[in-house]
Protein backbone atom coordinates (compact mmCIF):
# COMPACT_ATOMS: atom_id res chain seq x y z
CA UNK A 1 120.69 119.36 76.19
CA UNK A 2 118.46 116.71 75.45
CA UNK A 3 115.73 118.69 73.26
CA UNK A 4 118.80 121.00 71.70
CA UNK A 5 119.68 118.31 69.40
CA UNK A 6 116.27 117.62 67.65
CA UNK A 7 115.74 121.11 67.36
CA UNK A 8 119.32 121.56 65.51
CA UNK A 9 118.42 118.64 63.13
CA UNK A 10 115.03 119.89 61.88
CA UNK A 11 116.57 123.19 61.38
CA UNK A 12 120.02 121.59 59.03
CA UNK A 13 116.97 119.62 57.37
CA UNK A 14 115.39 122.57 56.93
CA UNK A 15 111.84 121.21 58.28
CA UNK A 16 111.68 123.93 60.54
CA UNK A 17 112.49 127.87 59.73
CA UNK A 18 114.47 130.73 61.92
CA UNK A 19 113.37 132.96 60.66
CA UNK A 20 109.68 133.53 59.27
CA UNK A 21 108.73 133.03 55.25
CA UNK A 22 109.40 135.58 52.95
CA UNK A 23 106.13 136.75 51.16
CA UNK A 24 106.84 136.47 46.84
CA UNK A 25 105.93 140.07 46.25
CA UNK A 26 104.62 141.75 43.44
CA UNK A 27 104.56 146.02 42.97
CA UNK A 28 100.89 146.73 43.42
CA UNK A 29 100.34 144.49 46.35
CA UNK A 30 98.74 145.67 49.45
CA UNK A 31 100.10 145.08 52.44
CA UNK A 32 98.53 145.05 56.35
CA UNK A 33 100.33 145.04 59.83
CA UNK A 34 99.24 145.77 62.63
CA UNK A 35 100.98 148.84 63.58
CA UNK A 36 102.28 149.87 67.20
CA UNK A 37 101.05 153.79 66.86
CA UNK A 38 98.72 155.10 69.16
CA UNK A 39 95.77 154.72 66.80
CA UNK A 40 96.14 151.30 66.13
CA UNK A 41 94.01 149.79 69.02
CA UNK A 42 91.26 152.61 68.54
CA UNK A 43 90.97 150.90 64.57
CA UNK A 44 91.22 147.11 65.51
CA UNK A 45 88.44 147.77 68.13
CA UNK A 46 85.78 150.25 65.64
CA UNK A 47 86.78 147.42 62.95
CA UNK A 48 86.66 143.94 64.30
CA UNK A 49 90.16 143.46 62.76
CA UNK A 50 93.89 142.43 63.69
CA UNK A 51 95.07 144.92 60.69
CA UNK A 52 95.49 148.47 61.47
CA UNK A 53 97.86 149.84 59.30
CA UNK A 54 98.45 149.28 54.96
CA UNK A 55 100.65 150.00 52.16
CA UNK A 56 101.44 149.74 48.60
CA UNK A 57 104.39 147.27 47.75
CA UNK A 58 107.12 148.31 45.44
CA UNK A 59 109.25 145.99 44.01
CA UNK A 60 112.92 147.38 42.26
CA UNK A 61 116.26 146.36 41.73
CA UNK A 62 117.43 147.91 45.06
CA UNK A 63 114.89 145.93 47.06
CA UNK A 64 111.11 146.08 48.35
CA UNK A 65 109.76 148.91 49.78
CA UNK A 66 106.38 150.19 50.99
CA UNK A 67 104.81 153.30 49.93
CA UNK A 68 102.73 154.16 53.17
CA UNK A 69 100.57 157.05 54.69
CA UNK A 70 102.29 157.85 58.06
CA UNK A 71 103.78 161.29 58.46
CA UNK A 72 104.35 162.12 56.05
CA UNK A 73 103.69 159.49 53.35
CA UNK A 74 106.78 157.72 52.65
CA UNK A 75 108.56 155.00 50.77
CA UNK A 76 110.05 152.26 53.51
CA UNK A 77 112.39 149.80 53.09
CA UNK A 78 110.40 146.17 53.65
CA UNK A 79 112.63 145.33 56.57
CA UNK A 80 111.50 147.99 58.14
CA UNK A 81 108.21 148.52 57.63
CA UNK A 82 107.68 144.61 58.70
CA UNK A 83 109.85 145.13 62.05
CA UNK A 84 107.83 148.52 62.63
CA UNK A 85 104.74 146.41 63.24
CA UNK A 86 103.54 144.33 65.93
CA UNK A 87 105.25 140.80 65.62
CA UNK A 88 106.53 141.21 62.29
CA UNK A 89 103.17 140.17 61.03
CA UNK A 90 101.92 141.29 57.29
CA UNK A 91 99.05 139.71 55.33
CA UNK A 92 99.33 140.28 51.59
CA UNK A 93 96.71 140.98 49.10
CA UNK A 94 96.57 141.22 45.47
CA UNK A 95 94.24 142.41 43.16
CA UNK A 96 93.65 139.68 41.10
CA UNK A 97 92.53 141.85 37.91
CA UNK A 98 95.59 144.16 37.92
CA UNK A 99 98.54 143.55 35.58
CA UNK A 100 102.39 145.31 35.61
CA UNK A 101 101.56 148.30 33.86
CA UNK A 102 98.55 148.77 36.01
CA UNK A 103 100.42 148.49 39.28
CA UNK A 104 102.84 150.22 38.05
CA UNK A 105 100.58 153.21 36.99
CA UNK A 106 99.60 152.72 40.55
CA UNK A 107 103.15 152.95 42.35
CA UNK A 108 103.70 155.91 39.88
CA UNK A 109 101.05 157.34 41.36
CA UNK A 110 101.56 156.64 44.99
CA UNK A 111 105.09 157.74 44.86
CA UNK A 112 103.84 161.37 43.12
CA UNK A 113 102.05 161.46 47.08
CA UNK A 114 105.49 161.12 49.13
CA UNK A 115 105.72 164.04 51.20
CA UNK A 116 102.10 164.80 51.43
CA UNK A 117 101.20 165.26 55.32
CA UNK A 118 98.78 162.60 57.01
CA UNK A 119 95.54 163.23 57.46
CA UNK A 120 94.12 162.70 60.49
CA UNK A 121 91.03 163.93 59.79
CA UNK A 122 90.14 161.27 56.95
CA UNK A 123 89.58 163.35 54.02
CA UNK A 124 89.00 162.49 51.27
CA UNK A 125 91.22 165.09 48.90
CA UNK A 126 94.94 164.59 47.95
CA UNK A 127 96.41 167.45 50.08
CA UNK A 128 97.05 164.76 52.98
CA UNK A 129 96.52 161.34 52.79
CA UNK A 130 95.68 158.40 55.35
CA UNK A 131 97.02 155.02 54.46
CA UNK A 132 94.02 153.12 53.29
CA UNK A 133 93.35 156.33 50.96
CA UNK A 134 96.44 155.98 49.71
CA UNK A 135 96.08 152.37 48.80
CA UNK A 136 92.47 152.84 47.31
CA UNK A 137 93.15 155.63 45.28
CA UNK A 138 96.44 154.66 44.06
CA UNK A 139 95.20 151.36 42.61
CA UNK A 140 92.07 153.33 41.10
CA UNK A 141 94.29 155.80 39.43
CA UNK A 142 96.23 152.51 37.97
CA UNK A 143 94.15 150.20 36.98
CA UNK A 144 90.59 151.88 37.26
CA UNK A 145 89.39 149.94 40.15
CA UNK A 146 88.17 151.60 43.39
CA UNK A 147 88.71 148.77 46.28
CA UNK A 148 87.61 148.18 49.20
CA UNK A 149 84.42 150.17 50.48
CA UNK A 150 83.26 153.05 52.82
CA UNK A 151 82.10 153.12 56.34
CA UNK A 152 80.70 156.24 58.14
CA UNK A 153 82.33 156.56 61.78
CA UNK A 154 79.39 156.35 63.22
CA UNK A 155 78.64 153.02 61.95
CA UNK A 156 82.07 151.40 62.72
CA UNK A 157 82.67 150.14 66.77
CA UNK A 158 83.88 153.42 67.98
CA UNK A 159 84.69 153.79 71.77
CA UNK A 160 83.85 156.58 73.93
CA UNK A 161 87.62 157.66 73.78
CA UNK A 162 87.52 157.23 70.29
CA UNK A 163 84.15 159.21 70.24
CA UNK A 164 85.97 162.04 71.98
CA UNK A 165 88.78 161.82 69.78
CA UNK A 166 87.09 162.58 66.94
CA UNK A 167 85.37 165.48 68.44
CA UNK A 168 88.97 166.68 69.62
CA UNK A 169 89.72 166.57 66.15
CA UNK A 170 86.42 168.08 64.26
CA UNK A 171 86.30 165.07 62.55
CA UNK A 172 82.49 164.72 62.29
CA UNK A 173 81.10 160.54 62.86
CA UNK A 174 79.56 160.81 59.25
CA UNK A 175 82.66 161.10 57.45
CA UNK A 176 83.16 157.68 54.97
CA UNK A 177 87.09 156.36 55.81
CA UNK A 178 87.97 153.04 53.79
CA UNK A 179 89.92 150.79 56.78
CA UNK A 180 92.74 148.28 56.10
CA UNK A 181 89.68 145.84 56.84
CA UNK A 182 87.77 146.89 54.45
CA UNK A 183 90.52 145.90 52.02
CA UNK A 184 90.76 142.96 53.60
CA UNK A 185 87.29 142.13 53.14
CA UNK A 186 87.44 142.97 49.64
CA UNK A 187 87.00 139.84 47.24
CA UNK A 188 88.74 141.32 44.09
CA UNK A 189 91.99 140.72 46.49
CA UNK A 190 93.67 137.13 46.32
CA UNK A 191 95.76 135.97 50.02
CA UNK A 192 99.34 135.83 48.82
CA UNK A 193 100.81 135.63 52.31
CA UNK A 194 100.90 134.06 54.85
């Protein structure tokens, strides 16, 4: 019982947290986990990233959700979304040019997509949507800004499984996807958690 007791104190002093800090959300900011679907390993190796998996934030009066690309795209309660991921892990971006009626032009726009089927193909037209899509093209539509940038499949790390994958799927290796990394890497975004 020895190393109970200091443990107890630093939590009633608050030094030390149970549970993990709360991101200070805005609507408009991006979010990345990394998720536990059967594609996320396949886009951590081709990218070089922990993140495989984003979403628009949405802040109301009823609580934070994220507006997400899965199947089919969907608005999900924060606490959710978070748990859904690997660890409860989320790194939070925000686009340091865009103000409330621009993200909110955005989450207007992203929430006109809920329904819409994924697309595992990686298209680029609204009929289905993957999640980075989503993200990019909802912030362009809001604030006129197209983030992140485009990588052929070819180009990214793609393993032979992946390779065959895409095949599977007629997904051709030059088609341009925009990855969570890619927003990520994107220096019009500011860290605003962790």
């Amino acid at each position: 019982m020895p190393t109970a007791f200091p443990l107890l104190s630093l939590l009633a002093l608050g030094l030390v947290s149970a549970a993990p800090r709360q991101p200070s959300f805005r609507t408009g900011d991006v979010v990345l986990q990394t998720s536990r679907s059967a594609m996320s390993l396949p886009i951590q190796e081709a990218t070089s990233s922990r993140w495989s998996h984003t979403g628009l934030i949405e802040v109301t009066a009823k609580g934070v959700f994220v507006v997400e690309a899965v199947q089919p795209v969907s608005r999900t309660p924060w606490a959710h979304w978070r748990a859904r991921g690997e660890g409860g892990a989320v790194k939070v971006l925000r686009l340091k040019q865009l103000d409330p009626q621009a993200a909110t032009r955005s989450l207007e726009w992203a929430t006109g997509m809920i329904g819409r089927p994924y697309d595992a193909r990686f298209g680029w037209g609204d009929e289905a949507l993957y999640c980075s899509e989503l993200v990019v093209k909802a912030l362009e539509h809001g604030s006129g800004v197209r983030v992140g940038h485009f990588d052929r499949l070819d180009a990214l790390k793609l393993s032979k499984a992946s390779r065959a994958l895409a095949l599977e799927r007629a997904v051709p290796l030059s088609t341009e996807v925009v990855t969570p990394a890619a927003l990520e890497q994107d220096p019009r975004f500011e860290v605003v958690y962790p």
